[in-house]
C-alpha atoms as a PDB file:
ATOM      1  CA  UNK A   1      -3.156  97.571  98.873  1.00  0.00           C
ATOM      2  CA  UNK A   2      -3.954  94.208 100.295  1.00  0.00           C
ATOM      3  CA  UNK A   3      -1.276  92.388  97.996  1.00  0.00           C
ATOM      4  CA  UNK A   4       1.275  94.800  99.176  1.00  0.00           C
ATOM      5  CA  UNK A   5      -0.032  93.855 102.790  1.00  0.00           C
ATOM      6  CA  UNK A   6       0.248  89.808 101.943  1.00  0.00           C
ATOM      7  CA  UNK A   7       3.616  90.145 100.033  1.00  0.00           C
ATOM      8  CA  UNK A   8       5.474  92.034 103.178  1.00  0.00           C
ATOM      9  CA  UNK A   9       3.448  89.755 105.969  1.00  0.00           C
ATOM     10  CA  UNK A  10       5.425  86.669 103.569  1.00  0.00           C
ATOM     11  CA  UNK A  11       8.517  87.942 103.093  1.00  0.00           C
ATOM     12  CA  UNK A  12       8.556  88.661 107.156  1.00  0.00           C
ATOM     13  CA  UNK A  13       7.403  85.479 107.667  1.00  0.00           C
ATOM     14  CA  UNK A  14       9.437  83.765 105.240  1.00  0.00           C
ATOM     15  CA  UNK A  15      12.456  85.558 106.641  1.00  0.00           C
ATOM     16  CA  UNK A  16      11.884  84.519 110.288  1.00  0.00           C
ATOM     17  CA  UNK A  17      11.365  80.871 108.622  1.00  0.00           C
ATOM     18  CA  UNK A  18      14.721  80.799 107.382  1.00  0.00           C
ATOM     19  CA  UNK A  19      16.804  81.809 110.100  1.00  0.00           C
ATOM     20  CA  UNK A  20      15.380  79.540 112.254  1.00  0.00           C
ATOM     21  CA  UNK A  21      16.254  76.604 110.668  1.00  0.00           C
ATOM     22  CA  UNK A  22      17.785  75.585 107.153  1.00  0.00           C
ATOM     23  CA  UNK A  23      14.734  75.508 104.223  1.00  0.00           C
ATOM     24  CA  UNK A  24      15.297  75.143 100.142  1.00  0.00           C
ATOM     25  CA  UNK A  25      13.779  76.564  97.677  1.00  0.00           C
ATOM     26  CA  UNK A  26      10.858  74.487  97.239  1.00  0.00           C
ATOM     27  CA  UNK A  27      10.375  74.299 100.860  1.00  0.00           C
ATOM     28  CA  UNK A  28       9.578  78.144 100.725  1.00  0.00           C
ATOM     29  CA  UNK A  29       7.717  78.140  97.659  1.00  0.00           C
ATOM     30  CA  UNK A  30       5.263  75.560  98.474  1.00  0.00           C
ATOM     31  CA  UNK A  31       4.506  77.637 101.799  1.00  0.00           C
ATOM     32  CA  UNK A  32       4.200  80.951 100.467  1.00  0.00           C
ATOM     33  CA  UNK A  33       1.232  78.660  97.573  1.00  0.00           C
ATOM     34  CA  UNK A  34      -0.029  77.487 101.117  1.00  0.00           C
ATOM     35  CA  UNK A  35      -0.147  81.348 102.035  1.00  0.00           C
ATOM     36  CA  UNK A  36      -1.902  82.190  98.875  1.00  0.00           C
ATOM     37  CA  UNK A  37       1.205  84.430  97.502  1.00  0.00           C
ATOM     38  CA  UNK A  38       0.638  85.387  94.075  1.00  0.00           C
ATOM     39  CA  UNK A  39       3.266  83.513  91.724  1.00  0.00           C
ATOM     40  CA  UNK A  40       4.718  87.611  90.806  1.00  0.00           C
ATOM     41  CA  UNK A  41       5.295  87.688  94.520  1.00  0.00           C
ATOM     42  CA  UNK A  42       6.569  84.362  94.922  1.00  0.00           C
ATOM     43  CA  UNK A  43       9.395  84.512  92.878  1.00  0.00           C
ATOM     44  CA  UNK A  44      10.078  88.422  94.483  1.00  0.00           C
ATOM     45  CA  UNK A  45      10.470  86.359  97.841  1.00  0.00           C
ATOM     46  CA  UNK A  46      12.553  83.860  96.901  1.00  0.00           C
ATOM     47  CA  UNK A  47      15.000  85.985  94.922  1.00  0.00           C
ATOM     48  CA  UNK A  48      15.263  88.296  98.166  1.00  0.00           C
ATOM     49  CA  UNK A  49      15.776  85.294 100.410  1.00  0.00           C
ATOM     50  CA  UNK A  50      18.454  84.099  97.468  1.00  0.00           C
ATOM     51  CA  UNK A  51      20.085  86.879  97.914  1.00  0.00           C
ATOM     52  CA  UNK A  52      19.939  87.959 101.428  1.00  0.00           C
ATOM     53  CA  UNK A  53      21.623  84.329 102.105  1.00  0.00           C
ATOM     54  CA  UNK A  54      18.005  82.908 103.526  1.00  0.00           C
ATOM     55  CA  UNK A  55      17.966  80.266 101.426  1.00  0.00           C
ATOM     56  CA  UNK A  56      21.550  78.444  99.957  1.00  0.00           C
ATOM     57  CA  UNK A  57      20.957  75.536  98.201  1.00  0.00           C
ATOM     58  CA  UNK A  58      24.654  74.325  99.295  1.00  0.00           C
ATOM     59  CA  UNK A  59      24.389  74.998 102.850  1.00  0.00           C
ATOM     60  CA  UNK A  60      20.993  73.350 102.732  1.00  0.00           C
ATOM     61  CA  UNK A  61      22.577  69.872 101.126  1.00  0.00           C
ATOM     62  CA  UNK A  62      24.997  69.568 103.954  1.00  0.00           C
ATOM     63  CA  UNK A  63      22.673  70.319 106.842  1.00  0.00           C
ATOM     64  CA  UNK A  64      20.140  67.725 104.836  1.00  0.00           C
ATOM     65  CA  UNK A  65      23.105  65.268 104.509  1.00  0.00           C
ATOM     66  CA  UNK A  66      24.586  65.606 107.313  1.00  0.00           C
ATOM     67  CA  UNK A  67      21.618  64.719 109.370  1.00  0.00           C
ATOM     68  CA  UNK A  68      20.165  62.077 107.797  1.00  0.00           C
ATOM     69  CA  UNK A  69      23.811  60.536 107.756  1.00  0.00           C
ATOM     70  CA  UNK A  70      24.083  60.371 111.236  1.00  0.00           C
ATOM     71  CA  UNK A  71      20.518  60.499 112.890  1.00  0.00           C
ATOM     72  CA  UNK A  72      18.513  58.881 110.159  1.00  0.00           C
ATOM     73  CA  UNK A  73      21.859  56.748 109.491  1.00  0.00           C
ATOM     74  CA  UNK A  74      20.599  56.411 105.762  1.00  0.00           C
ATOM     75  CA  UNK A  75      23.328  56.065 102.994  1.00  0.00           C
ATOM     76  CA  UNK A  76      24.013  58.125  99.937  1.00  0.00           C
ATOM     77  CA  UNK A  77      21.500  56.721  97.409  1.00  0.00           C
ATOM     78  CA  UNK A  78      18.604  57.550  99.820  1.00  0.00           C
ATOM     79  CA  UNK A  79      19.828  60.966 100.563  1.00  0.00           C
ATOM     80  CA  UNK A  80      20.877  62.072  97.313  1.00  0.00           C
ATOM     81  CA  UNK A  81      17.025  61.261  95.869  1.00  0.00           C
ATOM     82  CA  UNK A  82      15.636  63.614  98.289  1.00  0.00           C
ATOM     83  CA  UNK A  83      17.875  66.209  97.185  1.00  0.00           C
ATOM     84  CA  UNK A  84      16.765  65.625  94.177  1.00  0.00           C
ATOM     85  CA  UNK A  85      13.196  65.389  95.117  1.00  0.00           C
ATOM     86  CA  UNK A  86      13.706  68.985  96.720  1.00  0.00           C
ATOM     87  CA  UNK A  87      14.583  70.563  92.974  1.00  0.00           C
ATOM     88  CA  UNK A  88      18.519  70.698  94.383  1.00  0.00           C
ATOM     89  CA  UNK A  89      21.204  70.984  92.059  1.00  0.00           C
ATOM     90  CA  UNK A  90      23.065  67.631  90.993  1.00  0.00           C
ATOM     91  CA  UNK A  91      25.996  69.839  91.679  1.00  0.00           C
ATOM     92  CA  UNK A  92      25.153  70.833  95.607  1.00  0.00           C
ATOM     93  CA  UNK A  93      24.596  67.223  96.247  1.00  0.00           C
ATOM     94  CA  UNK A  94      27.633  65.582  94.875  1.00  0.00           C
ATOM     95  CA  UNK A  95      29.235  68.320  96.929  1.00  0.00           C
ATOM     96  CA  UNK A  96      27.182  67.919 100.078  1.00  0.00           C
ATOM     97  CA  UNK A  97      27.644  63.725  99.599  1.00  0.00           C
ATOM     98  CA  UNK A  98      31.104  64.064  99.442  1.00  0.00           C
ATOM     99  CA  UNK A  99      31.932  65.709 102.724  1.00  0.00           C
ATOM    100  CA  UNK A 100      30.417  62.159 104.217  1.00  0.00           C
ATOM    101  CA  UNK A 101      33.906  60.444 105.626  1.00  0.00           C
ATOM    102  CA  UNK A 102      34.520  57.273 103.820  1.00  0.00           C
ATOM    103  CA  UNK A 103      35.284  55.009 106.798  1.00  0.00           C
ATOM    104  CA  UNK A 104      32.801  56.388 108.932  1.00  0.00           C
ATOM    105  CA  UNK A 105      30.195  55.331 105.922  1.00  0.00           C
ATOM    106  CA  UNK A 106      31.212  51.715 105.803  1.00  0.00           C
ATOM    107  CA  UNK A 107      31.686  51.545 109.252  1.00  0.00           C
ATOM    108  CA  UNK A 108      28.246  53.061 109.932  1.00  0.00           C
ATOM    109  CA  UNK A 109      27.222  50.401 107.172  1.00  0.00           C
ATOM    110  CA  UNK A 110      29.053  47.631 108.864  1.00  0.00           C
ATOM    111  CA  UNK A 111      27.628  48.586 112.634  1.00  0.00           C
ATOM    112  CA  UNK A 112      23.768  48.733 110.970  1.00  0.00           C
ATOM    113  CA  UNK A 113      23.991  45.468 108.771  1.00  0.00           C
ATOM    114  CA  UNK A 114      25.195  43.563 111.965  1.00  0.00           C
ATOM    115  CA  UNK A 115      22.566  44.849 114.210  1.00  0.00           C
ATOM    116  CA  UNK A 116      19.852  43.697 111.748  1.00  0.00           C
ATOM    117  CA  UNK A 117      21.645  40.325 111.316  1.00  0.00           C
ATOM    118  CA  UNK A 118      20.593  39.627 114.773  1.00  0.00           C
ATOM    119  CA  UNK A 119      16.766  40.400 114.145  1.00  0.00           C
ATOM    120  CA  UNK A 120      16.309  38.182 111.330  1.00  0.00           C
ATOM    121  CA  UNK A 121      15.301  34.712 111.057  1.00  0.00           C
ATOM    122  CA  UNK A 122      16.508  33.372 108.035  1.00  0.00           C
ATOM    123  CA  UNK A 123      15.930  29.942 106.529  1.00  0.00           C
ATOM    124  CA  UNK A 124      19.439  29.296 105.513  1.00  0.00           C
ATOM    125  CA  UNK A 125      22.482  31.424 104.446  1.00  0.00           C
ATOM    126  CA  UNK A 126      21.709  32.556 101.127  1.00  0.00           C
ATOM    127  CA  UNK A 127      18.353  33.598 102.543  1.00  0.00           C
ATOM    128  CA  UNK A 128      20.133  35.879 105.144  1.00  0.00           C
ATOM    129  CA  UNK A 129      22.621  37.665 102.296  1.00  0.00           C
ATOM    130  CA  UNK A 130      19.427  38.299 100.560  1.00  0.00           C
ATOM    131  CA  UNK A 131      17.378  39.791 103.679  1.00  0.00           C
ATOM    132  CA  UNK A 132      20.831  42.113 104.620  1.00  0.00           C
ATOM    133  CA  UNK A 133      21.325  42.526 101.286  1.00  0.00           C
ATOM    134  CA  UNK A 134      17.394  44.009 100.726  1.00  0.00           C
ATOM    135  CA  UNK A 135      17.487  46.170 103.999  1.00  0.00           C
ATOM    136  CA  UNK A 136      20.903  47.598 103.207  1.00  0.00           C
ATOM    137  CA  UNK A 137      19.556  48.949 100.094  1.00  0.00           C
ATOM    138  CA  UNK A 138      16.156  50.154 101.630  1.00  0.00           C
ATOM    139  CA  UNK A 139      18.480  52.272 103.831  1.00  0.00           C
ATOM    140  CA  UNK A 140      20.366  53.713 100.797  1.00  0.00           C
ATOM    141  CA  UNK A 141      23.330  51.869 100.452  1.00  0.00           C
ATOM    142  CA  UNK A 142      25.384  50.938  97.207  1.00  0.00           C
ATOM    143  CA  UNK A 143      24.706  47.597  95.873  1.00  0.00           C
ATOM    144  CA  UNK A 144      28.466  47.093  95.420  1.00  0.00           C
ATOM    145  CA  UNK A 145      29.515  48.144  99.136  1.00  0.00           C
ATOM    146  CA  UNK A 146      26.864  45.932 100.349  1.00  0.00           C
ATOM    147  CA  UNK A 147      28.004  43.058  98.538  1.00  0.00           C
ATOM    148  CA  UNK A 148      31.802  43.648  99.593  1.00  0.00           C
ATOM    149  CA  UNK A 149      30.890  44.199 103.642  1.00  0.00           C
ATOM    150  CA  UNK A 150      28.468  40.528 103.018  1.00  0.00           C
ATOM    151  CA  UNK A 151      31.367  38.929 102.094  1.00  0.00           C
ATOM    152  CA  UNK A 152      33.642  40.113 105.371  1.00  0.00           C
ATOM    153  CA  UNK A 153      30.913  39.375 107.611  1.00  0.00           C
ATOM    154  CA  UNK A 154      30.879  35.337 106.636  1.00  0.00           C
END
């Protein structure tokens, strides 16, 4: 009787979770663990939230991409491995990353890359391409658009 108890107090809970704000899969399964849900009941929840809409792994990806896009301003490479880290599908990312407009990526890239160049001290020249070069990729950005917006910039 108790289980029964714990596995409607979850589901309740797990609902009111997930229409408060946007959680995946992994998000709900590692609370309901935290909970101590039976694995039996664990999967029960999650398919209800599945298919009750809770939880979509697409909708999810864009509110996760979007966001860290603009507030986190962190570029695709970044984002996409904590998708990836959050058991997405490679499928609902490549979707989610491509709703990111082009020009407002290299322009974000462009507006964060001269920002930093005005922070660092560098020794010479090549020593500046490397330090933009190094904290354009810790952000997430492609090695290739990097190299392309270093090369306007001189």
């Amino acid at each position: 009787m108790a289980e029964n108890e714990l596995y409607k107090t979850a589901l309740a809970n797990s609902m009111a979770l997930c229409s408060q704000r946007e959680y995946c899969r992994s998000d709900i399964e590692e609370k309901l663990q935290k909970w101590g849900v039976s694995p039996s009941d664990c999967q029960k929840i999650i398919n209800t939230l599945t298919s009750e809409n809770f939880i979509n792994e697409g909708r999810y990806a864009r509110a996760f991409v979007n966001d860290k896009f603009r507030h986190n301003k962190w570029g695709k490479i970044k984002i996409s491995f904590h998708l990836r880290a959050r058991k997405i599908s490679p499928q609902a990312i490549s979707d989610a990353l491509e709703s990111i407009d082009n020009e407002q990526y290299i322009s974000m890239l462009k507006m964060l890359i001269e920002g930093h160049k005005k922070s660092v001290r560098a020794k010479n020249d090549y020593d500046l391409r490397a330090r933009l070069l190094r904290f354009g990729q810790s952000r997430g950005f492609e090695s290739s658009l990097l190299y392309d917006i270093l090369k306007e910039t001189d």
